[in-house]
C-alpha atoms as a PDB file:
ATOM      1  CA  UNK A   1       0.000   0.000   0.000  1.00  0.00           C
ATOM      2  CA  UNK A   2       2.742   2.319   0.771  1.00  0.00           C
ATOM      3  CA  UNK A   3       4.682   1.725  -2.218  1.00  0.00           C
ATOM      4  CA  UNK A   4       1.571   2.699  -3.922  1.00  0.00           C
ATOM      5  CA  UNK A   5       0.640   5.979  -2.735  1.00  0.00           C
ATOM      6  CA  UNK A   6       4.319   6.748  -2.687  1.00  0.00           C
ATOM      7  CA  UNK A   7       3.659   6.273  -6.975  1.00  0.00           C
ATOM      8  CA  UNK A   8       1.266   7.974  -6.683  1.00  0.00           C
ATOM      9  CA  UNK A   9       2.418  11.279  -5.072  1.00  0.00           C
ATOM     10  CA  UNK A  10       5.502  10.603  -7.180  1.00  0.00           C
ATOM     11  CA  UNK A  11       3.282  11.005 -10.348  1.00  0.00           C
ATOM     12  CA  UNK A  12       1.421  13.652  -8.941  1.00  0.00           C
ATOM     13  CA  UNK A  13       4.365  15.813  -8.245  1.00  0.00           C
ATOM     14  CA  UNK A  14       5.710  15.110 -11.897  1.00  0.00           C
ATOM     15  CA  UNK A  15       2.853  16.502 -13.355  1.00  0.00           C
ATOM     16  CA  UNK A  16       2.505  19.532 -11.466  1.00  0.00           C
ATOM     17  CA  UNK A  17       6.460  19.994 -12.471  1.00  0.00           C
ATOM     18  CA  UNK A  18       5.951  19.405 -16.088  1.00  0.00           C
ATOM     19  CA  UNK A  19       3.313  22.583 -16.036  1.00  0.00           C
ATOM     20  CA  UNK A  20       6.584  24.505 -15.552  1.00  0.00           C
ATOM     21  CA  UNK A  21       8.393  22.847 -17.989  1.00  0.00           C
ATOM     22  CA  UNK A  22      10.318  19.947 -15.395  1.00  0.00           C
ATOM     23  CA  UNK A  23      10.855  16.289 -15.780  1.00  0.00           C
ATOM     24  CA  UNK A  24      12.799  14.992 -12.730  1.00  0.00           C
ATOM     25  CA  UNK A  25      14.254  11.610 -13.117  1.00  0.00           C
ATOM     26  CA  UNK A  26      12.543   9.458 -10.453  1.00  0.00           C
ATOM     27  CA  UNK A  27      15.885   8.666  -8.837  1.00  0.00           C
ATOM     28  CA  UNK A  28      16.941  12.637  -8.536  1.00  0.00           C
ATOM     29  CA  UNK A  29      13.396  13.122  -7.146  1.00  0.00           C
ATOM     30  CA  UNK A  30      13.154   9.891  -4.846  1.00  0.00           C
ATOM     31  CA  UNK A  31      16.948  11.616  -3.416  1.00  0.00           C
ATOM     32  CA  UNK A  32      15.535  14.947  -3.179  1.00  0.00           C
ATOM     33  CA  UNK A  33      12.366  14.055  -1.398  1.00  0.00           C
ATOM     34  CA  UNK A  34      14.457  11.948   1.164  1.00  0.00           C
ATOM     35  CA  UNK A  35      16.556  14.850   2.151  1.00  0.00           C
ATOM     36  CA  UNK A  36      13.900  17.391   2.460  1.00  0.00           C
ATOM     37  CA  UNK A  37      12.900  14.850   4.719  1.00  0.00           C
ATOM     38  CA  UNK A  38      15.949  14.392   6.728  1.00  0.00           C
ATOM     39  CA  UNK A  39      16.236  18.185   7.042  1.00  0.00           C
ATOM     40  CA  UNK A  40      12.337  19.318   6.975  1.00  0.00           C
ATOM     41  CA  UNK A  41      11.695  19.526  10.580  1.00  0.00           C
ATOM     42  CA  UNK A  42       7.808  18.959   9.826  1.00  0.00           C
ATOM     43  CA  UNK A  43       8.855  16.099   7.576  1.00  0.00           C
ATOM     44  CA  UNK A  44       6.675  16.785   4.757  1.00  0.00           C
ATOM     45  CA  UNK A  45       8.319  15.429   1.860  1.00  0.00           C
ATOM     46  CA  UNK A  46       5.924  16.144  -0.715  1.00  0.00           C
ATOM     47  CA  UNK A  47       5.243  20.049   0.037  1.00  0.00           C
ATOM     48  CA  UNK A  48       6.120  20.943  -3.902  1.00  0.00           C
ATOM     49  CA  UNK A  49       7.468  24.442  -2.785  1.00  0.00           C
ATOM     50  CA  UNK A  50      10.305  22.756  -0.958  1.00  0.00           C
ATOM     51  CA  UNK A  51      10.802  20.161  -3.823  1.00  0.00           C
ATOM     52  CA  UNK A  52      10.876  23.621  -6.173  1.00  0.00           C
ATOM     53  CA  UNK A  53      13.179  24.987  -4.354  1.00  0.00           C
ATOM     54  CA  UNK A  54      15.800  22.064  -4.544  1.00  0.00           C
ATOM     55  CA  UNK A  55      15.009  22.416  -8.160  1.00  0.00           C
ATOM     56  CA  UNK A  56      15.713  25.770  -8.535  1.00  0.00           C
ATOM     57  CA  UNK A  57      19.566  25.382  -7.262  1.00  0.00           C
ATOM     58  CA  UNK A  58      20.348  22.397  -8.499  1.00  0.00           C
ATOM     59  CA  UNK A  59      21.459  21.835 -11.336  1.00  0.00           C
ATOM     60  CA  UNK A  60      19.608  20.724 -14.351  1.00  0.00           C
ATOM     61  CA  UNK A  61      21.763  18.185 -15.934  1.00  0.00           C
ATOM     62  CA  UNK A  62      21.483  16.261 -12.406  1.00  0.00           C
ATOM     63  CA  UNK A  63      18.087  16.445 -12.021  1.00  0.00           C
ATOM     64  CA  UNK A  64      16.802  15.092 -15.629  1.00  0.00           C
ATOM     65  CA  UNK A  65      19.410  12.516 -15.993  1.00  0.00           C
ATOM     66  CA  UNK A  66      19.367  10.856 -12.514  1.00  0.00           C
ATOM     67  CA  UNK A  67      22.208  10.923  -9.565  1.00  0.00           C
ATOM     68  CA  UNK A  68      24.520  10.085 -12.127  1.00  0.00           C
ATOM     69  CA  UNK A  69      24.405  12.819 -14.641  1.00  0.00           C
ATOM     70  CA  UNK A  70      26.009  10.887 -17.715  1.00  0.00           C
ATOM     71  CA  UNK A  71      22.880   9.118 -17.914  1.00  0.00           C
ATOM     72  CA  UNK A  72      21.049  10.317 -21.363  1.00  0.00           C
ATOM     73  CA  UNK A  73      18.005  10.927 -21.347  1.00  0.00           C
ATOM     74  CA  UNK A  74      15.658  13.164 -23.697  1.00  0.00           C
ATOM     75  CA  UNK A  75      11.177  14.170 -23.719  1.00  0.00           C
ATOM     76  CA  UNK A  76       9.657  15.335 -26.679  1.00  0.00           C
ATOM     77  CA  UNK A  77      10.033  18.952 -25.793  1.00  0.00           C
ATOM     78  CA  UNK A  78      13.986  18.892 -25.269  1.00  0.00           C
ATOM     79  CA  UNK A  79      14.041  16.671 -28.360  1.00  0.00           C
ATOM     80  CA  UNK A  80      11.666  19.359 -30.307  1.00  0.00           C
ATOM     81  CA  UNK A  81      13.727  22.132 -28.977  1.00  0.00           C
ATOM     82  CA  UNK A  82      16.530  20.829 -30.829  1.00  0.00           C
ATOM     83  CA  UNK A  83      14.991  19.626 -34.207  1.00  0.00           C
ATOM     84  CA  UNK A  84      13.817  23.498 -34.450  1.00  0.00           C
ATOM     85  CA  UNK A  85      17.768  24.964 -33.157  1.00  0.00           C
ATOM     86  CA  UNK A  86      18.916  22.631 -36.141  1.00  0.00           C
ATOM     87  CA  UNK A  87      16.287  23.437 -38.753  1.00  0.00           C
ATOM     88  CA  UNK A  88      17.312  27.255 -38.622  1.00  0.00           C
ATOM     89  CA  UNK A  89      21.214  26.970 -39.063  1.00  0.00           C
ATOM     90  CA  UNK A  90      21.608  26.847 -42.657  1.00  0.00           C
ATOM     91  CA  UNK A  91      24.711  24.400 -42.660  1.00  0.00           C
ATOM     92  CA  UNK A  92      22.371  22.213 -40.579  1.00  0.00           C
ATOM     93  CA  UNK A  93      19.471  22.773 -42.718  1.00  0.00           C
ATOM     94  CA  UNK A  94      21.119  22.167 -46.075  1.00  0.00           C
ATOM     95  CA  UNK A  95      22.605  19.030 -45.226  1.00  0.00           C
ATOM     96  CA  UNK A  96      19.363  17.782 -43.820  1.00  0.00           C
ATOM     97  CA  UNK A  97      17.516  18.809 -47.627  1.00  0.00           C
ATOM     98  CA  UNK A  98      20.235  17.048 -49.064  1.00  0.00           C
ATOM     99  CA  UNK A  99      20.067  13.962 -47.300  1.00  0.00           C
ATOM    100  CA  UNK A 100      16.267  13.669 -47.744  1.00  0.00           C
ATOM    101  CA  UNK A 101      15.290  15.595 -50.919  1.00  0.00           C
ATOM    102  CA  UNK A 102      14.774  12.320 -53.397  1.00  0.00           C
ATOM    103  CA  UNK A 103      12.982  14.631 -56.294  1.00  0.00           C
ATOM    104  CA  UNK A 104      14.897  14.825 -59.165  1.00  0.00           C
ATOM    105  CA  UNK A 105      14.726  16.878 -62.416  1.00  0.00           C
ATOM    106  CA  UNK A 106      14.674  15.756 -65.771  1.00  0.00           C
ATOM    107  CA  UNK A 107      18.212  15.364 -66.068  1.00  0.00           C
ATOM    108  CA  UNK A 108      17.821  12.828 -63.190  1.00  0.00           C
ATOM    109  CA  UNK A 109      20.145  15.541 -61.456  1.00  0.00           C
ATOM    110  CA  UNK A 110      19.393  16.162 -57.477  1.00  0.00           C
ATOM    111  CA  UNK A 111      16.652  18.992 -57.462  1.00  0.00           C
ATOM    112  CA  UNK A 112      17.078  20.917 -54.133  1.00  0.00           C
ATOM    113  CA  UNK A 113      14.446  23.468 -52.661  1.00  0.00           C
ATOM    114  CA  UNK A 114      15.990  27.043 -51.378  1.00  0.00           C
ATOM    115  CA  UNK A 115      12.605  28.336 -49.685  1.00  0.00           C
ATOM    116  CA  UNK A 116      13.612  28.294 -46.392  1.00  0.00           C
ATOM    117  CA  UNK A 117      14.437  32.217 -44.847  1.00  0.00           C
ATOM    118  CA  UNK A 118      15.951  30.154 -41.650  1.00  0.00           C
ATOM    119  CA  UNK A 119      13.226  30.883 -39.778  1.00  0.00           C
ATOM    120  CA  UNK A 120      11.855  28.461 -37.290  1.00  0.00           C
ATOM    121  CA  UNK A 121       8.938  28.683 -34.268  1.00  0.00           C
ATOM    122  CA  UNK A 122       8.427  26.520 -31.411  1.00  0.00           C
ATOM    123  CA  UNK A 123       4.939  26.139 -31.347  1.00  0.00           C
ATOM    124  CA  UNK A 124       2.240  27.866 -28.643  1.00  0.00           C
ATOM    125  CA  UNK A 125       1.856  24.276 -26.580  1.00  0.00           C
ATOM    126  CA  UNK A 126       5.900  24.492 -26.203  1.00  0.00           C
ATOM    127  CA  UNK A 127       6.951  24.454 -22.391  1.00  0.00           C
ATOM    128  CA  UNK A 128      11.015  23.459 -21.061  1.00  0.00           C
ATOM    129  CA  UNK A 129      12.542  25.216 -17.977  1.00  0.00           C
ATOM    130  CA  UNK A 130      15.954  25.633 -19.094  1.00  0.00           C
ATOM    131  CA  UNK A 131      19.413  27.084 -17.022  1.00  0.00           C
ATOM    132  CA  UNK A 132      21.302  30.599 -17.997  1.00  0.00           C
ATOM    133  CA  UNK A 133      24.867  28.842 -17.765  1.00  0.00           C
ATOM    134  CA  UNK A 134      26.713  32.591 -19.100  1.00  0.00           C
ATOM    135  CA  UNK A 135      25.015  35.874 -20.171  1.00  0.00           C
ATOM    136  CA  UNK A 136      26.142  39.203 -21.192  1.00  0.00           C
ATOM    137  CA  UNK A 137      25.084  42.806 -22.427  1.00  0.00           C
ATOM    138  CA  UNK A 138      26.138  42.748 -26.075  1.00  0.00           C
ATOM    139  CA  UNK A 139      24.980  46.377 -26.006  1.00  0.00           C
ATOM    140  CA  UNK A 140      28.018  47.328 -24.068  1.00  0.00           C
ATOM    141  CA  UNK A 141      31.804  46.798 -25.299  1.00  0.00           C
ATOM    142  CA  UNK A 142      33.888  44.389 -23.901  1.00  0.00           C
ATOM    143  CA  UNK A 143      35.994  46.424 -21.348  1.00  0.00           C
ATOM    144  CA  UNK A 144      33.029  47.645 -19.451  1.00  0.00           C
ATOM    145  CA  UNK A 145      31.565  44.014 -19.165  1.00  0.00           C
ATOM    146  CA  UNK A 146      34.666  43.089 -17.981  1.00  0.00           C
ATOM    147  CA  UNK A 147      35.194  46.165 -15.210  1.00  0.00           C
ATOM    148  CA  UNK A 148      31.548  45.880 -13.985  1.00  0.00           C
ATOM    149  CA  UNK A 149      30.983  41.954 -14.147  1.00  0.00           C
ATOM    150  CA  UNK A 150      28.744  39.787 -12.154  1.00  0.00           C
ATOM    151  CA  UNK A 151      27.031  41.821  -8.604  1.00  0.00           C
ATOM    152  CA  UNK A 152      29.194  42.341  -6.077  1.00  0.00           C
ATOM    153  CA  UNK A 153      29.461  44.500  -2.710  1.00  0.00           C
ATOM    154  CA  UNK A 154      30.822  47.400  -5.268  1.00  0.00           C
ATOM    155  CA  UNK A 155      28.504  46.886  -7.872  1.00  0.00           C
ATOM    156  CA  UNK A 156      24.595  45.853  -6.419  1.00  0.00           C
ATOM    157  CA  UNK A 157      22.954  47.076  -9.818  1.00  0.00           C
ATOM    158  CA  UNK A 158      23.381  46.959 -13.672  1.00  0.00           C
ATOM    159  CA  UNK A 159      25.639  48.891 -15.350  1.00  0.00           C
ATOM    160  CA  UNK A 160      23.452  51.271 -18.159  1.00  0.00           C
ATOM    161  CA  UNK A 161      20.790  51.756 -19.539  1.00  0.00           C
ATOM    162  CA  UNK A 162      18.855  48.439 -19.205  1.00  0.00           C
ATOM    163  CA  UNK A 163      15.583  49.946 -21.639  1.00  0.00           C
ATOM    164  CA  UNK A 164      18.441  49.697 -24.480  1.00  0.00           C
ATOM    165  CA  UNK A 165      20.325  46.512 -23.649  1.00  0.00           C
ATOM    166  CA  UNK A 166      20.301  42.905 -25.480  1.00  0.00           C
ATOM    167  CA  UNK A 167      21.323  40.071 -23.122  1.00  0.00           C
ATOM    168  CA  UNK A 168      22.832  37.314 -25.196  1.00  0.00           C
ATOM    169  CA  UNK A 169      21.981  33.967 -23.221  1.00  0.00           C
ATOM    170  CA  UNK A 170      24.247  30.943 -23.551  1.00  0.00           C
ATOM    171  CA  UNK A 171      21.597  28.012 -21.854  1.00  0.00           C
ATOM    172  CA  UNK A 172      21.071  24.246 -21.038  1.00  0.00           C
ATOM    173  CA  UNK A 173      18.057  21.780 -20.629  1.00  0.00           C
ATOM    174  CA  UNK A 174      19.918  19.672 -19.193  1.00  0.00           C
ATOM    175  CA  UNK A 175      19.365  16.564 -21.337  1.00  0.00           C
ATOM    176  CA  UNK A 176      21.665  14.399 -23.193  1.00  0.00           C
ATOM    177  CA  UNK A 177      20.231  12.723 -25.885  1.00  0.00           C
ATOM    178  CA  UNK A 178      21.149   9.490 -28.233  1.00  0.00           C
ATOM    179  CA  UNK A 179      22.045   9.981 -31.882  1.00  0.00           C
ATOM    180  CA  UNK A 180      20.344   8.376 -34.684  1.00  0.00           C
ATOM    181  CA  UNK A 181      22.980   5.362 -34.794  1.00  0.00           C
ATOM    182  CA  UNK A 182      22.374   4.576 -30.557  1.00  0.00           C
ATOM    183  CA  UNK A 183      25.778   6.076 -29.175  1.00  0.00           C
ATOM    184  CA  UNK A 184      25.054   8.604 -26.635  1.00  0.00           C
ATOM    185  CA  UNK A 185      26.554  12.125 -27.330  1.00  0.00           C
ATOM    186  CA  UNK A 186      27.374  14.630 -24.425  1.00  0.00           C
ATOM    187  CA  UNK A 187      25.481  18.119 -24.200  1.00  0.00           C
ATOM    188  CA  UNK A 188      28.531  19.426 -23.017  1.00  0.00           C
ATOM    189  CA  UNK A 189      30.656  18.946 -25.807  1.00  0.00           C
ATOM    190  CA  UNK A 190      28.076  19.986 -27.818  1.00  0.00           C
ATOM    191  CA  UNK A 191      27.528  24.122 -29.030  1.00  0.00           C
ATOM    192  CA  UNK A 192      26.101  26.027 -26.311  1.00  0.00           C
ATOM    193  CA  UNK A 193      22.416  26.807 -27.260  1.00  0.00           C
ATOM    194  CA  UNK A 194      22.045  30.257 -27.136  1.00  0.00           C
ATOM    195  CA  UNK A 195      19.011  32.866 -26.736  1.00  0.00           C
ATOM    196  CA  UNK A 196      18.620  36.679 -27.698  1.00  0.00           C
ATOM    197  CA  UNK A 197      16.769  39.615 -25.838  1.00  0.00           C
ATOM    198  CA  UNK A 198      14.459  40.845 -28.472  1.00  0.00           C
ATOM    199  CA  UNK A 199      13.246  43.522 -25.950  1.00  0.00           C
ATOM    200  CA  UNK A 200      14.299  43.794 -22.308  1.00  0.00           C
ATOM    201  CA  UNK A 201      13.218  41.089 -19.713  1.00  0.00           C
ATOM    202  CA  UNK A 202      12.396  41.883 -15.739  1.00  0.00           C
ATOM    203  CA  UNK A 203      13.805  39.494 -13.154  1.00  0.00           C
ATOM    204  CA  UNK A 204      17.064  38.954 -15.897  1.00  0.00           C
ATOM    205  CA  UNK A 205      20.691  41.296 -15.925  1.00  0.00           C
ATOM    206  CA  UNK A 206      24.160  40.208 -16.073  1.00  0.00           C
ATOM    207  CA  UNK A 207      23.893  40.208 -12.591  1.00  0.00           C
ATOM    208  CA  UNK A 208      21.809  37.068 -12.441  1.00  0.00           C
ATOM    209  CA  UNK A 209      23.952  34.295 -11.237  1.00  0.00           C
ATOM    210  CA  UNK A 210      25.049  31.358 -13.423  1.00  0.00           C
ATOM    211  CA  UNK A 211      22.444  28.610 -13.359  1.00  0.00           C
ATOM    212  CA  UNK A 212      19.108  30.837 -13.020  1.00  0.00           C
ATOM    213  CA  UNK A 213      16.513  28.674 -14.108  1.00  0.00           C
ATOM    214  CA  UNK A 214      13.775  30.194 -16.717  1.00  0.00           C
ATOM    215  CA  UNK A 215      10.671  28.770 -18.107  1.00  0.00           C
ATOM    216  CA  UNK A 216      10.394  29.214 -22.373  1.00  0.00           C
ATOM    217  CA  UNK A 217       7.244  28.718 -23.609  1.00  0.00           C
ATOM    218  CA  UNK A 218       6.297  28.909 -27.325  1.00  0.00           C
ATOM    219  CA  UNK A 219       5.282  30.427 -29.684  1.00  0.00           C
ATOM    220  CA  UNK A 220       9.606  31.426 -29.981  1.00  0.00           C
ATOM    221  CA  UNK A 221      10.794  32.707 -32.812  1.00  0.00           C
ATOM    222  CA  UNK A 222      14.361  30.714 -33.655  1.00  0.00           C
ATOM    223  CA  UNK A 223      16.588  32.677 -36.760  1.00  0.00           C
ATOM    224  CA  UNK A 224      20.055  30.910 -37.310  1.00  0.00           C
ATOM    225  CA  UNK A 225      19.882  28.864 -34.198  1.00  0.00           C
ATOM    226  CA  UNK A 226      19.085  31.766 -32.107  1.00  0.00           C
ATOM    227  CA  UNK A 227      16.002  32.200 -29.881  1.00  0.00           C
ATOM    228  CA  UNK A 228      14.118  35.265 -29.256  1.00  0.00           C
ATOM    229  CA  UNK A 229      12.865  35.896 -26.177  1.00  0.00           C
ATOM    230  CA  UNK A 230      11.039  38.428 -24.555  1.00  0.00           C
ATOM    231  CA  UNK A 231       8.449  38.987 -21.738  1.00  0.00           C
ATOM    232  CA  UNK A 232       5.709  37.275 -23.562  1.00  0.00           C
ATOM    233  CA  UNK A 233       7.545  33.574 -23.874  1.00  0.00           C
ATOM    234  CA  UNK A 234       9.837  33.892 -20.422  1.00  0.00           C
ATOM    235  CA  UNK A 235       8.995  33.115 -16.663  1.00  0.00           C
ATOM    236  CA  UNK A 236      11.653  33.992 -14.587  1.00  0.00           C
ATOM    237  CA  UNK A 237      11.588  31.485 -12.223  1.00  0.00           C
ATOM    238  CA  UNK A 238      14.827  32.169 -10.160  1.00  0.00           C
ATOM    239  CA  UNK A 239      17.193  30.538  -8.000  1.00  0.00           C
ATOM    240  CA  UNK A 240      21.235  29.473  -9.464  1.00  0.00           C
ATOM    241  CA  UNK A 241      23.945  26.579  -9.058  1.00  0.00           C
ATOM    242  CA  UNK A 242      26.977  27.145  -6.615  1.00  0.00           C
ATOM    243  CA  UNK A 243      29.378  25.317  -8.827  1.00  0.00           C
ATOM    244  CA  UNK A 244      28.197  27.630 -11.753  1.00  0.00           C
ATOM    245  CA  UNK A 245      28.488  30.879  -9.726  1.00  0.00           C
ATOM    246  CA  UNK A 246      32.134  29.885  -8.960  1.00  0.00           C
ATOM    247  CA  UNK A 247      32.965  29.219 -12.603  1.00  0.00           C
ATOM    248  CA  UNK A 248      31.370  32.264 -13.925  1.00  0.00           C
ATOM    249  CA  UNK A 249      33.369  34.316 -11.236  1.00  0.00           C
ATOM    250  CA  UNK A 250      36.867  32.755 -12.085  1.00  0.00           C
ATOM    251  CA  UNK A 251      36.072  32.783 -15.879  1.00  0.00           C
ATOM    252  CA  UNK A 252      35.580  36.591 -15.376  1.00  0.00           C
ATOM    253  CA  UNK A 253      38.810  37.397 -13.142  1.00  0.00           C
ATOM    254  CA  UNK A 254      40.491  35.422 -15.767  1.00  0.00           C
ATOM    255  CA  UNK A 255      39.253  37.714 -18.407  1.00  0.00           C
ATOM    256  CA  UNK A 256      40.156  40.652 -16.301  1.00  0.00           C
ATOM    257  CA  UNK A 257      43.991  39.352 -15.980  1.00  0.00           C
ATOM    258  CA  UNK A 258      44.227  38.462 -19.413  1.00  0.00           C
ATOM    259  CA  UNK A 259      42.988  42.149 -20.404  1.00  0.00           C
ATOM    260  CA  UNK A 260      45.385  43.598 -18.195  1.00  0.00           C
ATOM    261  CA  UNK A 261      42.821  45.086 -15.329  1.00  0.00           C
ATOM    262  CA  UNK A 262      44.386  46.075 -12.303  1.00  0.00           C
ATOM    263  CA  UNK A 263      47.529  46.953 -14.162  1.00  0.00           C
ATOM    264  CA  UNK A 264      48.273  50.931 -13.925  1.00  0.00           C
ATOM    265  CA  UNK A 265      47.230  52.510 -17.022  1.00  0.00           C
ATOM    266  CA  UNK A 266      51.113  53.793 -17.586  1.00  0.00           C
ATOM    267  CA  UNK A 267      52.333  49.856 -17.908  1.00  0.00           C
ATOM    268  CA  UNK A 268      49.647  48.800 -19.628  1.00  0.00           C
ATOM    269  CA  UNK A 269      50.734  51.579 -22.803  1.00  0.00           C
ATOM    270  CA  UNK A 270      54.554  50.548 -22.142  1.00  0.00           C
ATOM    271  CA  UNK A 271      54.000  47.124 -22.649  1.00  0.00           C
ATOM    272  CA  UNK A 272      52.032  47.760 -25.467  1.00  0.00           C
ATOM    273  CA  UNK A 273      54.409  50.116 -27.216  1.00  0.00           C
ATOM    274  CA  UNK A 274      57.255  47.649 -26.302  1.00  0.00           C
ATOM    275  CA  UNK A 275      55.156  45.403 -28.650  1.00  0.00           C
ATOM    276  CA  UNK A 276      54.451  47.359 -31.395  1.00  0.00           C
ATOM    277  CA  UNK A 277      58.097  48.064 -31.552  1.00  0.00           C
ATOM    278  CA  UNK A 278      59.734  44.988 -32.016  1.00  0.00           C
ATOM    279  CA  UNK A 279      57.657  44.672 -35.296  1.00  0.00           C
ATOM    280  CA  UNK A 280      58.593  47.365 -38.097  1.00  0.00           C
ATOM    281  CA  UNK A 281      55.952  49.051 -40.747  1.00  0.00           C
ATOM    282  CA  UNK A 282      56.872  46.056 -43.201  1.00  0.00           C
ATOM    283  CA  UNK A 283      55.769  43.342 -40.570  1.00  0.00           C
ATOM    284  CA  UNK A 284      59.496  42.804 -39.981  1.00  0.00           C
ATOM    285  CA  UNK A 285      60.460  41.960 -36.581  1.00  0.00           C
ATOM    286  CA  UNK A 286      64.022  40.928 -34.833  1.00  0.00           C
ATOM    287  CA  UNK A 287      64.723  38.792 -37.876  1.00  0.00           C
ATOM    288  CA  UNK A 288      65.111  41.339 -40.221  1.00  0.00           C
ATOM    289  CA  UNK A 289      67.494  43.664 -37.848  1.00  0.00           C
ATOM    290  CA  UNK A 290      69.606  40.745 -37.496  1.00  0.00           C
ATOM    291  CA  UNK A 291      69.639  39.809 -41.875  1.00  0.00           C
ATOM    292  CA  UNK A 292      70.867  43.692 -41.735  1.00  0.00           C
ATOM    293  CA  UNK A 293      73.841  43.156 -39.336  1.00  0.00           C
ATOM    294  CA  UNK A 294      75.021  40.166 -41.211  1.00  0.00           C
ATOM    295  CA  UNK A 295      74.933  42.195 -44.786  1.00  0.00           C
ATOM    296  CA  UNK A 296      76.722  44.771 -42.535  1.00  0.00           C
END
């Protein structure tokens, strides 16, 4: 009996989830339900704010695929989400027409159509909660991303004027899925999938923290393998992934070294002068000085 009603509050939790776009593997959600648990004073495992919450900073790849995270695993809506990314990239799309198109002209010569303006739309009934894994203001250039960077104690709010921005979102479902031929092919290997700000969304800056969860639902627009979102097909849902916050920080001090902040202004023109010295008008460097000593 209690393995039954623990089925079905285990399928009654999974569909209130998948309203917001979340499959949980029933081993990540069997784990999460025992620690809230072990830590929930009033024991109520199956309060679905608390189970939300777990959700919200974890992080997706764990929670879709099971404990172990190299599981693969795919649903019909990370599977469509993909199918549309790959119709809209023209190298994609081309070798897809050519690898399907049987018509043939006269000639008996491969007849290929050219309609397509790489345009692509996830459809109105479309619903995934995905992760922000990086984001950034491409309205702003890349020295003042790089001074301002993710919040901090010296910077609590958004550098400029966030009316005119355009976040560029690099994001995850979480899913690893099996190619056609049954080998299984890691997500993370794969090209980020990325997202565009079409017009400015609340709840999201670059100071959101690295694994803030969102909620796409269609109709999106998808040109070139990019989506565009806006207000009308993103829920903010919150929350972010402590091993994602740490990477995004070091990632950005290491951009800051390798652009030389923190270095006086003074140094940072000698070194570059030093530079441009060593190489002459003709592109001639220390080789060239030394061809002119030996003709000497």
């Amino acid at each position: 009996m209690n393995a039954e009603s623990n089925t079905s509050s285990n399928a009654d939790i999974q569909t209130r989830l998948l309203q917001i776009g979340i499959e949980p593997h029933d081993e990540w959600l069997a784990a999460c339900k025992d620690h809230i648990s072990r830590n929930n004073k009033n024991n109520n495992a199956e309060n679905i704010d608390d189970i939300l919450q777990e959700i919200l900073h974890a992080d997706l790849r764990c929670i879709v695929r099971g404990i172990d995270s190299y599981n693969t695993a795919q649903t019909a809506a990370s599977t469509l989400l993909r199918q549309t990314i790959s119709k809209s990239i023209p190298l994609l799309q081309n070798e897809h027409t050519n690898n399907n198109n049987n018509n043939k002209n006269s000639n008996g010569e491969q007849q290929i159509k050219s309609t397509n303006n790489y345009k692509q739309q996830l459809p109105a009934s479309f619903r995934l909660c995905v992760q922000i894994e990086e984001l950034l203001d491409v309205s702003l250039n890349a020295e003042t991303r790089l001074k301002y960077g993710p919040m901090d104690a010296v910077n609590p709010t958004p550098v400029g004027d966030q009316r005119n921005r355009c976040l560029k979102l690099l994001f995850s479902d979480g899913y690893m899925h099996m190619l056609a031929e049954h080998t299984r092919t890691d997500n993370d290997n794969m090209p980020a999938m990325v997202a565009m700000e079409v017009s400015p969304i609340r709840d999201l800056s670059t100071h959101s923290q690295a694994g803030i969860k969102i909620l796409l639902r269609g109709p999106i627009d998808v040109r070139f393998g990019v989506l565009h979102l806006h207000e009308g097909n993103v829920i903010v849902l919150g929350g972010c992934v402590a091993e994602l916050v740490e990477v995004q920080k070091q990632a950005h001090e290491q951009a800051k070294r390798t652009a030389g902040f923190g270095v006086d202004a003074t140094v940072r023109a000698l070194v570059s002068n030093h530079t441009t010295d060593d190489v002459d008008a003709d592109g001639n460097g220390e080789d060239y000085v030394a061809d002119e000593s030996e003709q000497a």
